[in-house]
Protein backbone atom coordinates (compact mmCIF):
# COMPACT_ATOMS: atom_id res chain seq x y z
CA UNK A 1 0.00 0.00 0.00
CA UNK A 2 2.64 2.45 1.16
CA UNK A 3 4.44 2.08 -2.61
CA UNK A 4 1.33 2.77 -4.43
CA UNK A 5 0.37 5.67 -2.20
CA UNK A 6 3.70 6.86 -3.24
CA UNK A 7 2.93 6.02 -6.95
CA UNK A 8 -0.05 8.18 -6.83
CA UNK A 9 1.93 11.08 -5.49
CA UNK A 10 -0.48 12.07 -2.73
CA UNK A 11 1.78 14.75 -0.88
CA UNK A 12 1.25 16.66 -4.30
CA UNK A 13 -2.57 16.95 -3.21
CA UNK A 14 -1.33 20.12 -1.62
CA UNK A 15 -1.08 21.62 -5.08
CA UNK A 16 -5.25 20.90 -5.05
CA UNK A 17 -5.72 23.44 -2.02
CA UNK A 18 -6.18 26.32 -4.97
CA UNK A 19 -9.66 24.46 -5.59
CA UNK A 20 -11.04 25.75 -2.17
CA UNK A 21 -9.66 29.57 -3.43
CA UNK A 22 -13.47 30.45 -4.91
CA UNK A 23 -14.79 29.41 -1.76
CA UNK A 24 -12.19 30.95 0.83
CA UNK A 25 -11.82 34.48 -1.10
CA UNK A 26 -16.25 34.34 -1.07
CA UNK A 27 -16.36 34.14 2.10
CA UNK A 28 -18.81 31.55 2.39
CA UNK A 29 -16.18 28.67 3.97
CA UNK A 30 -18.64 28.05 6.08
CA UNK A 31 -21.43 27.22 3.62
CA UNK A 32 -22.00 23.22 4.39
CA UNK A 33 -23.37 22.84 0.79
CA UNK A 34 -20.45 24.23 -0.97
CA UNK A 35 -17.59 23.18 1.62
CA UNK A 36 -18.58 19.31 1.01
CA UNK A 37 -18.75 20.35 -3.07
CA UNK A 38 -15.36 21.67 -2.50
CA UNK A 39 -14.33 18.54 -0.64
CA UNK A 40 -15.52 16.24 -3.15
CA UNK A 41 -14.09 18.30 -5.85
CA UNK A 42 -11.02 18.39 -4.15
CA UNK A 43 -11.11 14.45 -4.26
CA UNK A 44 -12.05 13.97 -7.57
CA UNK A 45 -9.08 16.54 -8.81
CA UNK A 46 -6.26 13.94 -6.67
CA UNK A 47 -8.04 10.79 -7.97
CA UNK A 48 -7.48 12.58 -11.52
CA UNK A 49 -3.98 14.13 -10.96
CA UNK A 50 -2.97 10.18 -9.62
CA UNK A 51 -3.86 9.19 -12.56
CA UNK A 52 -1.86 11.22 -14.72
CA UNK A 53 1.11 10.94 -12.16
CA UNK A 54 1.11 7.12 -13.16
CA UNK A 55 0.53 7.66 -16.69
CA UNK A 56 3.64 10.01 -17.14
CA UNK A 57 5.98 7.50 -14.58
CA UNK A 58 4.92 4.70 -17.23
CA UNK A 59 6.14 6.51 -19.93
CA UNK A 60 9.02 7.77 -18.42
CA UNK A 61 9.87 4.38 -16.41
CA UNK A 62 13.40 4.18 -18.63
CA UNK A 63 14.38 7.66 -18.36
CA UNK A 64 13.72 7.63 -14.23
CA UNK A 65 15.99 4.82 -13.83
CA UNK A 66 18.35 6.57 -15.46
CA UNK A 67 17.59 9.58 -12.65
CA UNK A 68 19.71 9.72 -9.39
CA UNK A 69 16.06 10.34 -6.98
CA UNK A 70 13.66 9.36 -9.95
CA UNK A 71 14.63 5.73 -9.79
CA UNK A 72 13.41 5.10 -6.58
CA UNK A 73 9.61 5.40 -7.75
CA UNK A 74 7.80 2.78 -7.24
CA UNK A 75 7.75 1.68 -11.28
CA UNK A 76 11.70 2.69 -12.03
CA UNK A 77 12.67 0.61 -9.01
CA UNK A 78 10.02 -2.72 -10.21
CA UNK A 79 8.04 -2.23 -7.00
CA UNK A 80 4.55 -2.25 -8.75
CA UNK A 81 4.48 -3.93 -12.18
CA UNK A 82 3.31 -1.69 -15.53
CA UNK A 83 0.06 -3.52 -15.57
CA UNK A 84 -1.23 -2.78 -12.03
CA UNK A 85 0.06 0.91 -12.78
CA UNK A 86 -1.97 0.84 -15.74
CA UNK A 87 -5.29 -0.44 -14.08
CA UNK A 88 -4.99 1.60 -10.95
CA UNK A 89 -4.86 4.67 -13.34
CA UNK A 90 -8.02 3.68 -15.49
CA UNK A 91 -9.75 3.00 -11.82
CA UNK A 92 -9.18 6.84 -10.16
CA UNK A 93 -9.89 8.36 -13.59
CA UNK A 94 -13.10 6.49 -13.77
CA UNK A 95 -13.67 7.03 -9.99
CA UNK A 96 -12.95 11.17 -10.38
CA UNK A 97 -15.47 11.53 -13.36
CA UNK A 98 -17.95 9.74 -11.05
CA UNK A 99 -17.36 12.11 -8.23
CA UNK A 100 -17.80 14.92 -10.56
CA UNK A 101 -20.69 14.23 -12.19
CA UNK A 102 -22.27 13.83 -8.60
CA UNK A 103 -21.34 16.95 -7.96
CA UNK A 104 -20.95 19.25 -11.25
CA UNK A 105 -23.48 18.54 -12.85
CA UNK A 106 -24.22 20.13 -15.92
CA UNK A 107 -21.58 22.68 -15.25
CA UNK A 108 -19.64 23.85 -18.41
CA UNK A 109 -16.73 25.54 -16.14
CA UNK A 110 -16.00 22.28 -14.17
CA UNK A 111 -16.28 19.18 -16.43
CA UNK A 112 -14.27 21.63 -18.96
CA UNK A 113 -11.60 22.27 -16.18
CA UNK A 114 -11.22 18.69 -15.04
CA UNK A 115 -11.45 17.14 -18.79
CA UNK A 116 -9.15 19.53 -20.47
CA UNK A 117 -6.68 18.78 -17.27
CA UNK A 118 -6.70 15.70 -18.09
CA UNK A 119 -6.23 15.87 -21.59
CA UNK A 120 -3.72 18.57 -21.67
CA UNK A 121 -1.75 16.53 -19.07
CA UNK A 122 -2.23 13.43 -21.15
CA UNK A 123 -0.79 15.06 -24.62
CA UNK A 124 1.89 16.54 -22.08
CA UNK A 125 2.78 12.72 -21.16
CA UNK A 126 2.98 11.54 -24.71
CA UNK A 127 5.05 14.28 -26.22
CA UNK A 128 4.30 17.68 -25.25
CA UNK A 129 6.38 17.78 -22.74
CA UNK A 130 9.57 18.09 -25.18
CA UNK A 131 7.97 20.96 -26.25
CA UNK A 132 10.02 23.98 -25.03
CA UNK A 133 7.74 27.10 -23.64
CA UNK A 134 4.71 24.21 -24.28
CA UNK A 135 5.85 22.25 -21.19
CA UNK A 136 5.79 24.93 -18.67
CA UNK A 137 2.48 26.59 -20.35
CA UNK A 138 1.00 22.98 -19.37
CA UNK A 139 2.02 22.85 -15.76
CA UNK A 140 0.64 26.31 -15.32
CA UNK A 141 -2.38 25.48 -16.96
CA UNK A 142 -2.92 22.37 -14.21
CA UNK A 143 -3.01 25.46 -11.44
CA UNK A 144 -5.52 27.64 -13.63
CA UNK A 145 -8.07 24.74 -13.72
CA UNK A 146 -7.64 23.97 -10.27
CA UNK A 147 -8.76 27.10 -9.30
CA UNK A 148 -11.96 27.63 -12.12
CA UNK A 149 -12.59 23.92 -11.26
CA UNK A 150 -13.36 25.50 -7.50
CA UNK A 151 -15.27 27.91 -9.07
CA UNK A 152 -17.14 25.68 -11.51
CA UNK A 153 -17.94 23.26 -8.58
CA UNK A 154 -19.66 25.93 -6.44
CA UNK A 155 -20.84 28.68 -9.06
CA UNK A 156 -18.65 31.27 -7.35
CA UNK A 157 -17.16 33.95 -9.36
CA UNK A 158 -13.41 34.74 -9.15
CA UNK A 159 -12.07 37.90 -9.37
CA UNK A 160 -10.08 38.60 -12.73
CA UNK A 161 -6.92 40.13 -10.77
CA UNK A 162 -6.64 36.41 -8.93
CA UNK A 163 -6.82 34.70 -11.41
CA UNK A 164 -3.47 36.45 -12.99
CA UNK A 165 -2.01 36.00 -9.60
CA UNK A 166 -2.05 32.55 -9.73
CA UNK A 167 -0.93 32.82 -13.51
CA UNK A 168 1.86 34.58 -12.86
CA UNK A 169 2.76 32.20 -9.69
CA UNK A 170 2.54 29.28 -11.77
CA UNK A 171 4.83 30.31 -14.37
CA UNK A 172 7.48 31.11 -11.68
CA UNK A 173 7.22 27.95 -9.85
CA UNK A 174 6.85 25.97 -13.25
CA UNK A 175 10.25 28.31 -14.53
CA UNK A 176 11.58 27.66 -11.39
CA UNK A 177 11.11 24.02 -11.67
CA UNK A 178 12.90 23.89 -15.04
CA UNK A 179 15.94 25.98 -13.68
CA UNK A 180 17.11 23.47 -11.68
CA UNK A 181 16.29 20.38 -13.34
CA UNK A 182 18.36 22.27 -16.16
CA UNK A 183 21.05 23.02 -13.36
CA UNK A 184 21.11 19.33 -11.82
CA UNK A 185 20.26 16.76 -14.31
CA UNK A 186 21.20 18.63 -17.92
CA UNK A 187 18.92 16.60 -20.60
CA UNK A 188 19.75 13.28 -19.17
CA UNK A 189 16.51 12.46 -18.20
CA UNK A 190 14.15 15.46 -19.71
CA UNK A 191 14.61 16.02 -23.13
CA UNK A 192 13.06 19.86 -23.45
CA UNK A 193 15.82 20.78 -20.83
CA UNK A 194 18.39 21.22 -24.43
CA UNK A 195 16.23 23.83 -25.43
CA UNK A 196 16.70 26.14 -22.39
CA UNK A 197 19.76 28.00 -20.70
CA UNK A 198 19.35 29.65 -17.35
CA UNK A 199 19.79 32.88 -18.02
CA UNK A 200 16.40 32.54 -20.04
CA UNK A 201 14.92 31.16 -17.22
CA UNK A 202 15.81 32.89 -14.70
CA UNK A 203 14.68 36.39 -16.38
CA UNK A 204 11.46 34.82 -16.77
CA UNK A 205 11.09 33.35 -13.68
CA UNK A 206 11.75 37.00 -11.80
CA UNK A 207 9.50 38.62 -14.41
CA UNK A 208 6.89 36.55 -13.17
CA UNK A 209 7.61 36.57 -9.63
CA UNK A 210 7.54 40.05 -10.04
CA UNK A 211 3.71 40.10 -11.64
CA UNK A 212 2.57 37.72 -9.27
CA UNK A 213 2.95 40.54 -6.30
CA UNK A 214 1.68 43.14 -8.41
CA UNK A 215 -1.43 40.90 -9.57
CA UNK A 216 -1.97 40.24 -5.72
CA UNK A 217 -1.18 43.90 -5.01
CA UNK A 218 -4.08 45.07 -7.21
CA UNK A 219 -6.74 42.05 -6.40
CA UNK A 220 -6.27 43.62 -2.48
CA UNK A 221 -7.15 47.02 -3.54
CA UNK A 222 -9.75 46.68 -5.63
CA UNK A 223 -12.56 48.51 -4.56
CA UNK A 224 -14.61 44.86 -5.19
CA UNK A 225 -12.39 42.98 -2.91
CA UNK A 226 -13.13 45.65 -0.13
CA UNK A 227 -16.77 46.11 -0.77
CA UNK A 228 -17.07 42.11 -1.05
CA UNK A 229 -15.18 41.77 2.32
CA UNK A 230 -16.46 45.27 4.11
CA UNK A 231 -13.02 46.49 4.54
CA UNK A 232 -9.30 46.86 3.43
CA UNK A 233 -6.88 45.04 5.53
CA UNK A 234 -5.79 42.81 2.99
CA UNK A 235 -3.53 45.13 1.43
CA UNK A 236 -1.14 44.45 4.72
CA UNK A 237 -0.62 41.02 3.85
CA UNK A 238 0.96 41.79 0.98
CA UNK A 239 4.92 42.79 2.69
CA UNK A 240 4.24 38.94 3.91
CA UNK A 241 3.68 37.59 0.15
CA UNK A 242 6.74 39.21 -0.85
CA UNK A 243 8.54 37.60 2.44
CA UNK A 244 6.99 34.27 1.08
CA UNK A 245 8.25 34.47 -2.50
CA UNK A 246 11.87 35.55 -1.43
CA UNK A 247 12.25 32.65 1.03
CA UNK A 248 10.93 29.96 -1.69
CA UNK A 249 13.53 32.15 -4.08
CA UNK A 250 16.44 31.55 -1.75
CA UNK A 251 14.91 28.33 -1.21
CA UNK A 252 15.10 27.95 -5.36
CA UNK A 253 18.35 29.41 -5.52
CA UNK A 254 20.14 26.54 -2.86
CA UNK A 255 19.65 23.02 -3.10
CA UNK A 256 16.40 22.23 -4.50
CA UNK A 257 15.24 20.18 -6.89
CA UNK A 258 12.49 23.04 -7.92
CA UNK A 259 9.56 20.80 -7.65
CA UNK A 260 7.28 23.22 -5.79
CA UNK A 261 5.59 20.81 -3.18
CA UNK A 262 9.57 19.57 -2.13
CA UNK A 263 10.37 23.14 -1.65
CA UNK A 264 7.72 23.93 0.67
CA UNK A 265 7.67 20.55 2.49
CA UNK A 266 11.04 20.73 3.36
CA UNK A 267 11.57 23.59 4.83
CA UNK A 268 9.83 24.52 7.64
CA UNK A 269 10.21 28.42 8.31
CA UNK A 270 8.38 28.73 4.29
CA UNK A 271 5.81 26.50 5.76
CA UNK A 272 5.44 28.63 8.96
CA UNK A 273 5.20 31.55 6.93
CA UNK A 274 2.49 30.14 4.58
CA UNK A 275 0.48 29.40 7.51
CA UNK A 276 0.87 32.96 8.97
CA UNK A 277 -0.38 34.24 5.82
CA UNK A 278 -3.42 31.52 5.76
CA UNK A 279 -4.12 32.68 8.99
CA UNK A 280 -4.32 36.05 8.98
CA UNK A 281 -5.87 36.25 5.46
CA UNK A 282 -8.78 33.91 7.14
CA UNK A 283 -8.70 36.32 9.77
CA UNK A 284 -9.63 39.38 7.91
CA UNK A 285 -12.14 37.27 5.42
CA UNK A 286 -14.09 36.04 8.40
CA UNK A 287 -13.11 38.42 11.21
CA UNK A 288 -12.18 41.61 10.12
């Protein structure tokens, strides 16, 4: 059980919190309808992103033993055979568009989210991903329709200005990503990594780091945000974003591997800080 918990990746269900943004930033956490639709959506998203976690370690099962951390996974290191990967995979994806249709609906936004997440992700395992600019347009995309699958799910609307924040985020930690896989593994076991040099990527990834506060900066001022909350504290949260993003930067910039969910994981002053800002943004949503 334990190796095909770790097959299915789920400490990178942390990447699904952004499905409970609609519902947080509405204020209406507290709504019992739409929390458990958030819950289940939630679900269904992991049961989907499992699936396409095996997928892509099937198709990459050479190239990770090749890896000096990839070939522990489960199918590099012959812990779980090809065919049980294969039928686990065809099981959650079955599973997730059950769960969804119990709780979508008819809804255009969320079955569109979840399919084309799949899909995209799907064409990313069987060749997009030596795409260059195409593979990191792909992992950004998987934040995007986490975030109008929460909105699909409980027919919340989502302002505009967040919606570039988490844009602009994803293409940093998705750059970011690249820059030291680049860095630590050249193009021994990801091909794309010939097309890109890290002074590319590291203009890019400060570019975006650099719209994601100003996105955020805006979304807190905007005279919806206040009226929809009744007041304006959330523009003092923003000196802790930029605390945030230069702690995962130095975090970036040291030893890491880039994957976004290691980064935060392992170090626990970034994951204190996170909290903070949870807190105290739940503070002034429900509070303030």
């Amino acid at each position: 059980m334990k190796e095909y918990l770790k097959l299915m990746r789920v400490h990178h269900y942390m990447k699904n919190g952004l499905i409970f943004t609609p519902l947080i930033f509405s204020g209406s956490l507290f709504n019992p309808y739409l929390l458990i639709n958030s819950l289940l959506g939630f679900l269904a998203f992991s049961l989907i992103a499992s699936a396409i976690y095996i997928i892509n370690d099937i198709q990459d099962v050479e190239l990770d033993r090749l890896h000096p951390t990839k070939c522990k996974r489960p199918l590099a290191a012959n812990e779980i055979s090809l065919v049980n990967a294969k039928a686990l995979a065809g099981v959650l994806i079955i599973l997730a568009i059950g769960i969804n249709y119990f709780i979508a609906g008819n809804s255009f936004i969320a079955w569109t989210s979840l399919l084309l997440y799949l899909g995209l992700n799907l064409a990313y395992s069987n060749g997009l991903k030596n795409l260059p600019i195409i593979d990191v347009a792909i992992l950004v995309s998987g934040f995007v329709f986490r975030v109008l699958y929460g909105a699909g799910i409980t027919g919340i609307e989502i302002s505009s200005w967040l919606y570039l924040t988490v844009i602009a985020m994803s293409f940093y930690l998705g750059l970011g990503k690249r820059r030291n896989e680049l860095i630590k593994q050249k193009n021994v076991s990801r091909n794309v990594l010939k097309y890109y040099n890290q002074g590319f990527l590291d203009k890019n990834m400060y570019m975006s780091l650099a719209l994601t506060i100003a996105f955020y900066s805006l979304w807190t001022v905007d005279p919806v945000t206040i009226a929809r909350l009744s007041n304006d504290y959330l523009v003092w949260t923003v000196p802790l974003v930029i605390l945030i993003c230069m702690k995962y930067s130095l975090n970036i910039e040291g030893d890491s591997d880039g994957d976004p969910v290691e980064v935060i994981i392992k170090d626990k002053t970034l994951m204190g800080m996170v909290a903070l800002f949870v807190f105290i943004t739940l503070g002034i949503i429900y509070i303030g």
